[in-house]
N, C-alpha and C. Protein backbone atom coordinates (compact mmCIF):
# COMPACT_ATOMS: atom_id res chain seq x y z
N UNK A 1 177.20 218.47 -5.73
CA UNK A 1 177.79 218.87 -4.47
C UNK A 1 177.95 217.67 -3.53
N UNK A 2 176.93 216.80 -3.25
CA UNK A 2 177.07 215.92 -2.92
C UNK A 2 178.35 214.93 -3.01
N UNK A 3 178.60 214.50 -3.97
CA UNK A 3 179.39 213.61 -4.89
C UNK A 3 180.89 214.17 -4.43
N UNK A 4 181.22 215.64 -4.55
CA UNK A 4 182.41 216.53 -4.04
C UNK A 4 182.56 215.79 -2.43
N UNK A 5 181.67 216.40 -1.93
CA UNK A 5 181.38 215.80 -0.12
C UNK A 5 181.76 214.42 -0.25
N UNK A 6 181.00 213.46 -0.84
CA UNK A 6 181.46 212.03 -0.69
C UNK A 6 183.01 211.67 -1.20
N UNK A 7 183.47 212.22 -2.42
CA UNK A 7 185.51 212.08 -2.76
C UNK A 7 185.58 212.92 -1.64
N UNK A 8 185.33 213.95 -1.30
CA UNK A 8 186.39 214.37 -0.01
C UNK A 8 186.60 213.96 1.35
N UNK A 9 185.46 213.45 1.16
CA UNK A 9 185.58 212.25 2.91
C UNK A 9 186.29 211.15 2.32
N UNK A 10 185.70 210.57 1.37
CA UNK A 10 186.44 209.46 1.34
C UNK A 10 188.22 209.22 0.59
N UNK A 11 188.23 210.52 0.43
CA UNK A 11 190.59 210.97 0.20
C UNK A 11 190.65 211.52 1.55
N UNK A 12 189.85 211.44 2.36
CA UNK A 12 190.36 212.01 3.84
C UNK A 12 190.66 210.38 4.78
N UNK A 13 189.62 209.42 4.50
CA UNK A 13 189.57 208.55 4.92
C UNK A 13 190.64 207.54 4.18
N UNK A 14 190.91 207.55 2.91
CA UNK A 14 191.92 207.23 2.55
C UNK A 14 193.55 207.57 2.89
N UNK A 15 193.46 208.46 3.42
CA UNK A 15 194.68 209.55 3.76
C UNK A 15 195.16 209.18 5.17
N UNK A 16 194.09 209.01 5.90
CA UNK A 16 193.98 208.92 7.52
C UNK A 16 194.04 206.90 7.34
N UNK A 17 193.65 206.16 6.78
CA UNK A 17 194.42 204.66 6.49
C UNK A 17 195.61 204.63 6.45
N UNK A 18 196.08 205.68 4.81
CA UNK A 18 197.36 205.42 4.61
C UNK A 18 198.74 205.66 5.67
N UNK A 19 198.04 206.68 6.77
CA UNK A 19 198.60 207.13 7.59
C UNK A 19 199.15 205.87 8.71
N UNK A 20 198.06 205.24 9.18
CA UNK A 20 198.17 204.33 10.23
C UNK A 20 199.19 202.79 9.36
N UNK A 21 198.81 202.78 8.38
CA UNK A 21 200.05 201.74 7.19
C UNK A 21 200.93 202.14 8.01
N UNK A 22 201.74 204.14 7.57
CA UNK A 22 202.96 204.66 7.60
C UNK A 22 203.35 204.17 9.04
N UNK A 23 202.53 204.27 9.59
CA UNK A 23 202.77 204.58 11.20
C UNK A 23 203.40 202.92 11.34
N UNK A 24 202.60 201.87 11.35
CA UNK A 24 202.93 200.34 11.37
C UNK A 24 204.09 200.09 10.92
N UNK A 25 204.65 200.68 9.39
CA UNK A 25 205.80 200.67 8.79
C UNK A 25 207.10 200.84 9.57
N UNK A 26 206.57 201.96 10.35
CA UNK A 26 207.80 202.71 10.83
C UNK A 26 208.54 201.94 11.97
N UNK A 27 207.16 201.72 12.93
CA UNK A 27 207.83 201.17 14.06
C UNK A 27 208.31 199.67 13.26
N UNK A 28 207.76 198.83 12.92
CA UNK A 28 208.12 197.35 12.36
C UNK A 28 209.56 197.57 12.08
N UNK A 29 210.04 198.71 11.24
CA UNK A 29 211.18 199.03 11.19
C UNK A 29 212.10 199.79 12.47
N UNK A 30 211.56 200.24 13.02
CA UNK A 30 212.45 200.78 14.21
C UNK A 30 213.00 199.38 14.78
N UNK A 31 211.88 198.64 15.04
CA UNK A 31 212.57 197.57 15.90
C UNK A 31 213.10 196.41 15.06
N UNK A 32 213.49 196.48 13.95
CA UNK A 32 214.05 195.00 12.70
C UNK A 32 215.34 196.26 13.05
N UNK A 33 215.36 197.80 12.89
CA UNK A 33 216.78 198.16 13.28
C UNK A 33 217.65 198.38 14.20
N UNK A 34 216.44 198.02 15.55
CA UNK A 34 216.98 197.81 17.31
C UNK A 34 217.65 196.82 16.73
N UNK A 35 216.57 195.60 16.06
CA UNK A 35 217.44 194.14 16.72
C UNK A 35 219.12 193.91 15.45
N UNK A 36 219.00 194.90 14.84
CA UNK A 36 220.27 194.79 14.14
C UNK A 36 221.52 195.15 14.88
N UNK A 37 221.11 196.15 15.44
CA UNK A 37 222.22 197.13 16.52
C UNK A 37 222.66 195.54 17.55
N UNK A 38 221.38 194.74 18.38
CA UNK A 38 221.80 193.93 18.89
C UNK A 38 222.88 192.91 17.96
N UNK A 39 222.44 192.64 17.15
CA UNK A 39 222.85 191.72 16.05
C UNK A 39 224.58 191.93 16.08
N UNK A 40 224.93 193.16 16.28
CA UNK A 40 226.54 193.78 15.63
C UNK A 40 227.09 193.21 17.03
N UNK A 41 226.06 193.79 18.40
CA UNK A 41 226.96 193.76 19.45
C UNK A 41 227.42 192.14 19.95
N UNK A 42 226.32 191.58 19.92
CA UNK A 42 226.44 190.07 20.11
C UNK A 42 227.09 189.42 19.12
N UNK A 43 227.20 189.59 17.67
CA UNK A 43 228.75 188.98 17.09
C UNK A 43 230.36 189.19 17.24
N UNK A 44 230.17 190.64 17.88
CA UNK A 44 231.04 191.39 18.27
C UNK A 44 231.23 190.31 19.83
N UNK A 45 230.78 189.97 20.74
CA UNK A 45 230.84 189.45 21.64
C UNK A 45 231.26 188.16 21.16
N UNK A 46 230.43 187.29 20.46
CA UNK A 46 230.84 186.04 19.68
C UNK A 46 232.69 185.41 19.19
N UNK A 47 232.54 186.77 18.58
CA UNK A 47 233.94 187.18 18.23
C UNK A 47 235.35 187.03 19.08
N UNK A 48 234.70 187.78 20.10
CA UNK A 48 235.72 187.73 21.05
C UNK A 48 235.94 186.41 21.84
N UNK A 49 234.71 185.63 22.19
CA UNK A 49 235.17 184.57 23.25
C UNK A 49 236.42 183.47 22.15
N UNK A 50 236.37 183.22 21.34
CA UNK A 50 237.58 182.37 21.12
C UNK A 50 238.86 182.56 21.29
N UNK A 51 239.18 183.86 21.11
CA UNK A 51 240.22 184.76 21.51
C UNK A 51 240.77 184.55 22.75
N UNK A 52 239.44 184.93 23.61
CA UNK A 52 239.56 184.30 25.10
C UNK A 52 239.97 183.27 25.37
N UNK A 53 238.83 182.59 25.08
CA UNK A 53 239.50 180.95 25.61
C UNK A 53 240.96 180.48 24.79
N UNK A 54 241.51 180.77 23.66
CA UNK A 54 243.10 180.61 23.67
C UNK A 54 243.90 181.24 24.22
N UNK A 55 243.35 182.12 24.62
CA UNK A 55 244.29 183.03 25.43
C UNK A 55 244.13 182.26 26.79
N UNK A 56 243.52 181.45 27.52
CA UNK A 56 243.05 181.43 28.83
C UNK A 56 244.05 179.53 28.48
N UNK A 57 243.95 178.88 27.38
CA UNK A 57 243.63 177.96 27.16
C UNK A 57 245.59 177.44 27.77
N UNK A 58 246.33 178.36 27.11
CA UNK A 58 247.38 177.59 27.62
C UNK A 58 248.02 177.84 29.41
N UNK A 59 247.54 178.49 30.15
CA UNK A 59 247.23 178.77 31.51
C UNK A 59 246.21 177.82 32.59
N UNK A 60 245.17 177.58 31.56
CA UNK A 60 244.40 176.15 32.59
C UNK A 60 244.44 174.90 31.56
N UNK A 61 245.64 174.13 31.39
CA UNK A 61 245.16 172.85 30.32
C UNK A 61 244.17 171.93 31.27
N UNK A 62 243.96 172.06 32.58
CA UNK A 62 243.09 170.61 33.00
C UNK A 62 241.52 171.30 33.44
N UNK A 63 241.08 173.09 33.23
CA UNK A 63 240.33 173.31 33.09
C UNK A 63 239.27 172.96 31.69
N UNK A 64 239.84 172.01 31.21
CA UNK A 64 239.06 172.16 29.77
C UNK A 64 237.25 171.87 29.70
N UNK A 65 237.26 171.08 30.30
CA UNK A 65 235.51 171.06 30.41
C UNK A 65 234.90 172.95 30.34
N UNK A 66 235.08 173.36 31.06
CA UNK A 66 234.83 174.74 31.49
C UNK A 66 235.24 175.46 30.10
N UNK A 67 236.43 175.18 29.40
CA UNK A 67 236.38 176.52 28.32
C UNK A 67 235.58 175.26 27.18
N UNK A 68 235.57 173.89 27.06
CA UNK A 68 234.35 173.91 25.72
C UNK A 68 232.96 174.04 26.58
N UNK A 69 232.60 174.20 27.33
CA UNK A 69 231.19 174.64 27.57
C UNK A 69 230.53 175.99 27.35
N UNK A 70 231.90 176.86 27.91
CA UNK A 70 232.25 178.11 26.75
C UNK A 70 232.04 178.19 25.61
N UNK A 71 232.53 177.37 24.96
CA UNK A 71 232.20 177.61 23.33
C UNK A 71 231.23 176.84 22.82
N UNK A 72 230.95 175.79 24.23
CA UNK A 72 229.48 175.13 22.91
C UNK A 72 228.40 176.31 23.20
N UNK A 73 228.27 177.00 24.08
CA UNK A 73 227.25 177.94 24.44
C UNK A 73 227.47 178.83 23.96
N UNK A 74 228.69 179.52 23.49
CA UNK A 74 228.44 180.41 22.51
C UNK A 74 227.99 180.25 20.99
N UNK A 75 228.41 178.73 20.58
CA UNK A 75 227.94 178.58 19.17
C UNK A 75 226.30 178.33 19.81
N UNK A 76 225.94 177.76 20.64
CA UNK A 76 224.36 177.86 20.69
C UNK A 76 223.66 179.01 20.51
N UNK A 77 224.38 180.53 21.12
CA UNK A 77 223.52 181.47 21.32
C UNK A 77 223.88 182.15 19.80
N UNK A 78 224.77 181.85 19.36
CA UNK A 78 225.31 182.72 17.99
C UNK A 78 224.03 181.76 16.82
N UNK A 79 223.80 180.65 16.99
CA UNK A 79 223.04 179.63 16.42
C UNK A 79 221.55 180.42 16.24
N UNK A 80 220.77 180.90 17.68
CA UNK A 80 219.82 181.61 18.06
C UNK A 80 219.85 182.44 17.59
N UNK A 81 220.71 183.22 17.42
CA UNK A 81 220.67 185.07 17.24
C UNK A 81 220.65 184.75 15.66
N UNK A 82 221.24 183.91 14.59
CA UNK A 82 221.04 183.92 13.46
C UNK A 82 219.26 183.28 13.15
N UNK A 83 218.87 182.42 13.98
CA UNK A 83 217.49 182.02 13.70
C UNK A 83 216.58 183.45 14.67
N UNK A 84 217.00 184.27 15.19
CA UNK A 84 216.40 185.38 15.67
C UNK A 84 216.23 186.49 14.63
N UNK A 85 217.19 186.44 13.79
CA UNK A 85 217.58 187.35 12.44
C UNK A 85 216.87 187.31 11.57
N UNK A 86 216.12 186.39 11.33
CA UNK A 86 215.68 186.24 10.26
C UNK A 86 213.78 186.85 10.39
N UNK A 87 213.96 186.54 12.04
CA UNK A 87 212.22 187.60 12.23
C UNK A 87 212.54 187.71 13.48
N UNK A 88 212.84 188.90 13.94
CA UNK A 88 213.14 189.51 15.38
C UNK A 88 211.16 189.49 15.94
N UNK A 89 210.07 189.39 15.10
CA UNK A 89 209.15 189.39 15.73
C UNK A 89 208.44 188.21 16.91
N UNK A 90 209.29 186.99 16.06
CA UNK A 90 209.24 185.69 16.35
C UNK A 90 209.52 185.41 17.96
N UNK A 91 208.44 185.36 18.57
CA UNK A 91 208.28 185.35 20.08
C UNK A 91 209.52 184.02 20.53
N UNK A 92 209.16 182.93 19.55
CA UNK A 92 210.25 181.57 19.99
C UNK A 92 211.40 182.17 19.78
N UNK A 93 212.08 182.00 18.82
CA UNK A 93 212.82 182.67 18.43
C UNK A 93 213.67 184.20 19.10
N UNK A 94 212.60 184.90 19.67
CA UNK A 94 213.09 185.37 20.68
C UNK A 94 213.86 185.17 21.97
N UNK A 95 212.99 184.71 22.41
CA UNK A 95 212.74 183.48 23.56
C UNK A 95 213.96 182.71 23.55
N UNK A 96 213.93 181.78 22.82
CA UNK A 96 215.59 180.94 22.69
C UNK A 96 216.74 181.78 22.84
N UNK A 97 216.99 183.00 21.77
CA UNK A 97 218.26 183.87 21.79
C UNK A 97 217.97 184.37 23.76
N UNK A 98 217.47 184.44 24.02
CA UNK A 98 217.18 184.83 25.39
C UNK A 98 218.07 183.98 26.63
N UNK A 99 217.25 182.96 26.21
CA UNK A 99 217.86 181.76 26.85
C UNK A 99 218.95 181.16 27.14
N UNK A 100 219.47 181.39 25.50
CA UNK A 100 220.94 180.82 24.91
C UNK A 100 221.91 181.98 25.65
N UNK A 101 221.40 183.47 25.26
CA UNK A 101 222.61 184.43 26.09
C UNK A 101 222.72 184.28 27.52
N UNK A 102 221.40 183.94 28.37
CA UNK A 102 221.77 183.69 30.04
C UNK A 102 222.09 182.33 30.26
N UNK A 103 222.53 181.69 29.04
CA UNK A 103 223.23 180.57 29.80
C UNK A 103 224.96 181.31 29.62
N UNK A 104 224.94 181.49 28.13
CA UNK A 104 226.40 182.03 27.56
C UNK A 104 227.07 182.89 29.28
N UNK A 105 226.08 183.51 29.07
CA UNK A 105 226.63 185.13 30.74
C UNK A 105 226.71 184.09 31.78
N UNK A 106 225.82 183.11 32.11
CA UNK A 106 226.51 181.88 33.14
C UNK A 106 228.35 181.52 33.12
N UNK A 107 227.78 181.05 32.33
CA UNK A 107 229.04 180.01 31.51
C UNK A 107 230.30 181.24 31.70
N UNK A 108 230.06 182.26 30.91
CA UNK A 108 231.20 183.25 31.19
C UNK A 108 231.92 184.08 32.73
N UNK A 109 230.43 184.02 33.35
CA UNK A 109 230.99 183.96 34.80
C UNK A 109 231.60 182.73 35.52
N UNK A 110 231.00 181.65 35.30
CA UNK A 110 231.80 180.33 35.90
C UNK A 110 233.23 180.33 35.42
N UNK A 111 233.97 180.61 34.17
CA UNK A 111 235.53 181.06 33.53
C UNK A 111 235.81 182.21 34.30
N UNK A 112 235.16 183.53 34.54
CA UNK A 112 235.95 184.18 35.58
C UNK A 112 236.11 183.36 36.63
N UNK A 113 235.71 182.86 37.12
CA UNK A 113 235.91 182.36 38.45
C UNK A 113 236.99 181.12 38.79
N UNK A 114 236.77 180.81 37.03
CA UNK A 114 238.08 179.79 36.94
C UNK A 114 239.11 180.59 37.18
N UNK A 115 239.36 181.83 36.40
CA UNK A 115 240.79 182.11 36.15
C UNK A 115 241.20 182.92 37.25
N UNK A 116 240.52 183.39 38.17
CA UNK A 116 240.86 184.12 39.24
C UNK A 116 242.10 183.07 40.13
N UNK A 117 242.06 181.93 40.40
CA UNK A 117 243.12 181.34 40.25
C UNK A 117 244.34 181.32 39.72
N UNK A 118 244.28 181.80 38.95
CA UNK A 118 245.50 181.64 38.31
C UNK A 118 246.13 183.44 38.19
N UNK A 119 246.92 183.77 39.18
CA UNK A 119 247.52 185.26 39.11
C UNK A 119 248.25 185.44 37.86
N UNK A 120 248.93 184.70 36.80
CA UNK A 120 249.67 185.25 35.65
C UNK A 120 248.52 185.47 34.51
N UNK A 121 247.55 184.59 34.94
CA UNK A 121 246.73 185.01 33.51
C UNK A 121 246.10 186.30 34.16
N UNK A 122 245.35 186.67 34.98
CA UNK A 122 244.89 187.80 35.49
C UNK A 122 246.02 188.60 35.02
N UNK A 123 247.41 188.56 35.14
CA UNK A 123 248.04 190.07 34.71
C UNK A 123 248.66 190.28 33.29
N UNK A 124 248.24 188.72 32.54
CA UNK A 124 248.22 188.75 30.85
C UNK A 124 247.92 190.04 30.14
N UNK A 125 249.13 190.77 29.55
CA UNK A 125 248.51 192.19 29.11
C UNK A 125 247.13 191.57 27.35
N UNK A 126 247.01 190.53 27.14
CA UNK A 126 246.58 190.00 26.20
C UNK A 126 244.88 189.60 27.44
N UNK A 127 244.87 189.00 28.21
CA UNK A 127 243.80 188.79 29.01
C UNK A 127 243.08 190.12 29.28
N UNK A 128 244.34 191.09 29.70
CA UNK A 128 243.43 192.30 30.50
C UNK A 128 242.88 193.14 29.43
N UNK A 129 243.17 193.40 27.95
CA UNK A 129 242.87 193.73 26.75
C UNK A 129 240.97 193.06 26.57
N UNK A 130 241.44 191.57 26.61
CA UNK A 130 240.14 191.00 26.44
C UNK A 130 239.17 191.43 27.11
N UNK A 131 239.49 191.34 28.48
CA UNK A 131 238.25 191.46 29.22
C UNK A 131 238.04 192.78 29.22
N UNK A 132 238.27 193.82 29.24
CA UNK A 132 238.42 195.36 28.96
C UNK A 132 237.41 194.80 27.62
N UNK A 133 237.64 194.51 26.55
CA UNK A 133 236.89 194.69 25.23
C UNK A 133 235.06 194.04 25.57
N UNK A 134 235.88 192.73 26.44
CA UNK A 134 234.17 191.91 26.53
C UNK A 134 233.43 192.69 27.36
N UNK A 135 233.89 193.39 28.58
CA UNK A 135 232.97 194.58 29.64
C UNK A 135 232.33 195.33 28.99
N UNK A 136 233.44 196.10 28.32
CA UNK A 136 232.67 197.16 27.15
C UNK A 136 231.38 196.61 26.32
N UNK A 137 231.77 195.21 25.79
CA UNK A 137 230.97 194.86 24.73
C UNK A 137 229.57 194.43 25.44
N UNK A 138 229.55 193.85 26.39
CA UNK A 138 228.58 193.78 27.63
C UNK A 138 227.83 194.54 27.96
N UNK A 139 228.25 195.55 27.94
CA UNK A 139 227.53 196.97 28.09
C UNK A 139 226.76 197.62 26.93
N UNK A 140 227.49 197.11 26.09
CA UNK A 140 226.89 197.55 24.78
C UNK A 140 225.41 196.58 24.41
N UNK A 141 225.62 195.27 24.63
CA UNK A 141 224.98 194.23 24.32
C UNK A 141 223.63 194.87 25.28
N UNK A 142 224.27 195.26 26.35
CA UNK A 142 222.48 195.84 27.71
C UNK A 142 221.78 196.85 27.08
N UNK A 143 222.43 198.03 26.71
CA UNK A 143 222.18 199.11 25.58
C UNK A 143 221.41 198.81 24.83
N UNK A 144 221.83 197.69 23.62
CA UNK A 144 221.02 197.48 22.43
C UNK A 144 220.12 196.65 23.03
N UNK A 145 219.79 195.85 23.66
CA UNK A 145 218.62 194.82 24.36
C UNK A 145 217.60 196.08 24.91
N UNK A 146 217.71 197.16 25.35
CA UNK A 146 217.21 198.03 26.00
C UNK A 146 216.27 198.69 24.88
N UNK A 147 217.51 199.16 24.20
CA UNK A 147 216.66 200.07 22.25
C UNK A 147 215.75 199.06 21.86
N UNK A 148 215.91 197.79 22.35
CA UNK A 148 215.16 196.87 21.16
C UNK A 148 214.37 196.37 21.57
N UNK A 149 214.07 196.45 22.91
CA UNK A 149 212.39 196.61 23.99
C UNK A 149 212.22 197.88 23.63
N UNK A 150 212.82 198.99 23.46
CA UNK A 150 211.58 199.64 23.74
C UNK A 150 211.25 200.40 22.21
N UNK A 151 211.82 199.57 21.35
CA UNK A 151 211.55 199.58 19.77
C UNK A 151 210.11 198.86 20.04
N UNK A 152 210.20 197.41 20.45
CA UNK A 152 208.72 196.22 20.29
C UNK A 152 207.68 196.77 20.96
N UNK A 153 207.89 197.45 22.05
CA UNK A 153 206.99 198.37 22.85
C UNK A 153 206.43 199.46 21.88
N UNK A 154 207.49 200.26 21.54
CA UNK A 154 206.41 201.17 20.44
C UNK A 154 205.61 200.41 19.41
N UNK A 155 206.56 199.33 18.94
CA UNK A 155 205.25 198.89 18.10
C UNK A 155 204.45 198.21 18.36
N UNK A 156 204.35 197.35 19.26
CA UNK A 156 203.05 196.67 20.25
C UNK A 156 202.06 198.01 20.39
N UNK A 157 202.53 198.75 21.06
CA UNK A 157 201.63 200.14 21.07
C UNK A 157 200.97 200.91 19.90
N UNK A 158 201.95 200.68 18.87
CA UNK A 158 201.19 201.65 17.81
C UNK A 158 199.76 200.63 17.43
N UNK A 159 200.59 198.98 16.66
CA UNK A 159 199.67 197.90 16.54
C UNK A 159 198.55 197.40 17.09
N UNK A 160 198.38 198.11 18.36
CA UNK A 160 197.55 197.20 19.33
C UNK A 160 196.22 198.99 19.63
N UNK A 161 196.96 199.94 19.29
CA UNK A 161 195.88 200.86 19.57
C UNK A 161 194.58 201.47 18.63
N UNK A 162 193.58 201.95 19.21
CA UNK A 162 192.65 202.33 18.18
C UNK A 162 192.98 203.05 17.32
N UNK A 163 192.15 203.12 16.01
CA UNK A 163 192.20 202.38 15.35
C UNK A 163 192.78 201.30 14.37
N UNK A 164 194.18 201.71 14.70
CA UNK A 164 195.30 200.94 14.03
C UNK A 164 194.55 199.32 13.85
N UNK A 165 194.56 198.91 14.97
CA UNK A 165 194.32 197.34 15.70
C UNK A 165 193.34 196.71 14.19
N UNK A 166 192.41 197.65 13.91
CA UNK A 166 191.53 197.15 12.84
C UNK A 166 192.24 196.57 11.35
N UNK A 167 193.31 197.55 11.32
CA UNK A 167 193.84 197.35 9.94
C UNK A 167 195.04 196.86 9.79
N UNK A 168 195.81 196.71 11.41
CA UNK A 168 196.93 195.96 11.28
C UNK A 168 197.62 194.66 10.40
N UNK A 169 195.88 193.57 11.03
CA UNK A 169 195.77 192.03 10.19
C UNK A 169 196.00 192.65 8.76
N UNK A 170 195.74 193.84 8.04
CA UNK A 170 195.40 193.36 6.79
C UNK A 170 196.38 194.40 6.16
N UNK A 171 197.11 195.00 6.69
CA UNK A 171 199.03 195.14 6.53
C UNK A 171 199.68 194.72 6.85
N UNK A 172 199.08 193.25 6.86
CA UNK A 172 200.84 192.09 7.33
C UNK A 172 201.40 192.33 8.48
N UNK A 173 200.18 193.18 9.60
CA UNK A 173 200.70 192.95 10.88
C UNK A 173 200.02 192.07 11.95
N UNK A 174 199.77 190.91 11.49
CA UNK A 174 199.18 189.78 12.99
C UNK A 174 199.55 189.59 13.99
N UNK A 175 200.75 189.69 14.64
CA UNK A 175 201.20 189.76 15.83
C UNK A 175 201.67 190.55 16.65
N UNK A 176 201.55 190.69 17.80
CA UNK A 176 202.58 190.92 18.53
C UNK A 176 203.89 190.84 18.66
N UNK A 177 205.27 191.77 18.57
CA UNK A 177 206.16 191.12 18.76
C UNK A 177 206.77 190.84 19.98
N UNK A 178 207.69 190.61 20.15
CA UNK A 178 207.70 189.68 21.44
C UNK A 178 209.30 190.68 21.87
N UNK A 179 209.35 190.94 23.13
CA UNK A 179 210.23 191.68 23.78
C UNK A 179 211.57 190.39 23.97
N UNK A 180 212.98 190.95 24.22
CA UNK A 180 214.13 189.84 24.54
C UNK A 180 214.11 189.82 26.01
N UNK A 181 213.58 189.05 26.37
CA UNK A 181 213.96 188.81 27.65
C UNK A 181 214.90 187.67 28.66
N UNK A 182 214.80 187.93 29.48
CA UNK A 182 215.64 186.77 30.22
C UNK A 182 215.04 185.84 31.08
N UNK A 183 214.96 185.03 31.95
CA UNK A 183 214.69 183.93 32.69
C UNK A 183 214.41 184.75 34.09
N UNK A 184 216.19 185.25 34.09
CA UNK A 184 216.60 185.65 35.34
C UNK A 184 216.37 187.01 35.88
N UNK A 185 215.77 187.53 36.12
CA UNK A 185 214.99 188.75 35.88
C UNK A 185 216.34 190.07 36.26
N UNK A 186 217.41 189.25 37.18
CA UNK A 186 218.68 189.50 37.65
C UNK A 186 219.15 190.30 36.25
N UNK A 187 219.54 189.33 35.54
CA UNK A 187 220.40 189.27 34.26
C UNK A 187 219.95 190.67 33.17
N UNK A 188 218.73 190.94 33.94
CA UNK A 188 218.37 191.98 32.99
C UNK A 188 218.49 193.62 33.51
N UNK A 189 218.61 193.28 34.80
CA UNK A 189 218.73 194.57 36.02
C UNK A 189 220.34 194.83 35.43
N UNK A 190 221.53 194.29 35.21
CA UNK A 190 222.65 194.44 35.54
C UNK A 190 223.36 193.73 34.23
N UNK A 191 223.87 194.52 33.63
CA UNK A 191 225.05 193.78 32.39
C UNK A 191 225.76 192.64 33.52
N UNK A 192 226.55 192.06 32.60
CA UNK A 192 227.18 190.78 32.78
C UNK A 192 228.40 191.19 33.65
N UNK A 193 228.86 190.91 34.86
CA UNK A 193 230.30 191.05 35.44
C UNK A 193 231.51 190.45 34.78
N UNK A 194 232.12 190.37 34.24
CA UNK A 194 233.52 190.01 33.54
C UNK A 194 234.46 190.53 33.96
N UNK A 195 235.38 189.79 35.04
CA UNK A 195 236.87 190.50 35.36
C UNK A 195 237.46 189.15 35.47
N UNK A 196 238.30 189.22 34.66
CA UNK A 196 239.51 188.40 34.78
C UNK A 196 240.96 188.96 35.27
C-alpha cells in the first residue's frame, strides 16, 4: 500500500512538473510568435521606404543627404530586426532593433518635413498611395510591438513565478526576456506621424 501511495504522489508530481515545462513552452512561443507578427510588419515597412524615396527622389535632387540617411537607417534597423530574429529573447539585440527603429521614425519625420515643401509631390497620386500604405503600416508596426510586450510579460510572469522559477534553469529557460522598447518614451505613447 505504501509503495501505491509513493507512484501516486510521485505521477502526480511528475504530472504537475510536466505541467509547468507546458506552461514555459507556451508562452516562449507566444512571444517567438508576437515577435514574428512584428517581423512581417517592419519588412513590410522596410519595403516600402525605397519606393518612397524614388518616388520623392526626382522632386528634391539637392535634398539628397536627407533621403540616404533614410536608407542608411533603414538598412540599419532591417540589419537589427534580422539579428533580433534569430532570439527575440536577446535583451541586446532587442535593445538595438529598438534603437535602430527610433532613429528610422526620426529620420522619416525629418523627410516629411522635407517634402512639405514641395506642393506637387504632396499631391503625387503615387506619394499619397505611399504614405496612406506607410500610416497604415505604422500602425500596424505599434500593434505588433504592443502583442509582443505583452507576449514577454506573460512569459517573464509565468518564468519568474512560484514554482515555475525552480525549474525554469533546467528547461532551457535562464533568462528573462527583454521587452522592445524605445529611448523616447514619446515614441512609444503614439505610432509614428507620416503625412506627406
Amino acid at each position: 500500500m505504501t509503495l501505491i501511495v509513493i507512484l501516486v504522489v510521485a505521477a502526480l508530481l511528475a504530472l504537475y512538473i510536466a505541467g509547468i515545462y507546458n506552461a514555459l513552452i507556451t508562452a516562449r512561443n507566444g512571444y517567438t510568435n508576437a515577435f514574428a507578427q512584428i517581423e512581417v510588419q517592419l519588412k513590410r515597412r522596410y519595403d516600402l521606404i525605397p519606393n518612397l524615396v524614388e518616388t520623392v527622389k526626382g522632386y528634391m535632387k539637392h535634398e539628397r543627404e536627407t533621403l540616404e540617411s533614410v536608407i542608411a537607417l533603414r538598412n540599419l534597423a532591417s540589419d537589427s530586426l534580422a539579428a533580433a530574429k534569430s532570439n527575440p529573447a536577446n535583451s541586446g539585440a532587442i535593445a538595438a532593433l529598438g534603437k535602430a527603429e527610433q532613429n528610422l521614425t526620426a529620420a522619416m519625420g525629418k523627410l516629411s518635413v522635407v517634402v512639405e515643401a514641395y506642393p506637387d509631390l504632396k499631391a503625387n497620386q503615387n506619394m499619397i498611395a505611399l504614405s496612406e500604405e506607410i500610416a497604415s503600416t505604422e500602425n500596424k508596426v505599434s500593434f505588433a510591438r504592443q502583442a509582443y510586450n505583452d507576449a514577454i510579460t506573460h512569459y517573464n510572469n509565468t518564468r519568474e513565478s512560484f514554482p515555475n522559477n525552480l525549474f525554469a534553469g533546467a528547461f532551457g529557460h535562464p533568462q528573462n526576456a527583454a521587452l522592445l522598447i524605445f529611448e523616447d518614451s514619446a515614441a512609444i505613447q503614439a505610432a509614428p506621424k507620416v503625412s506627406f
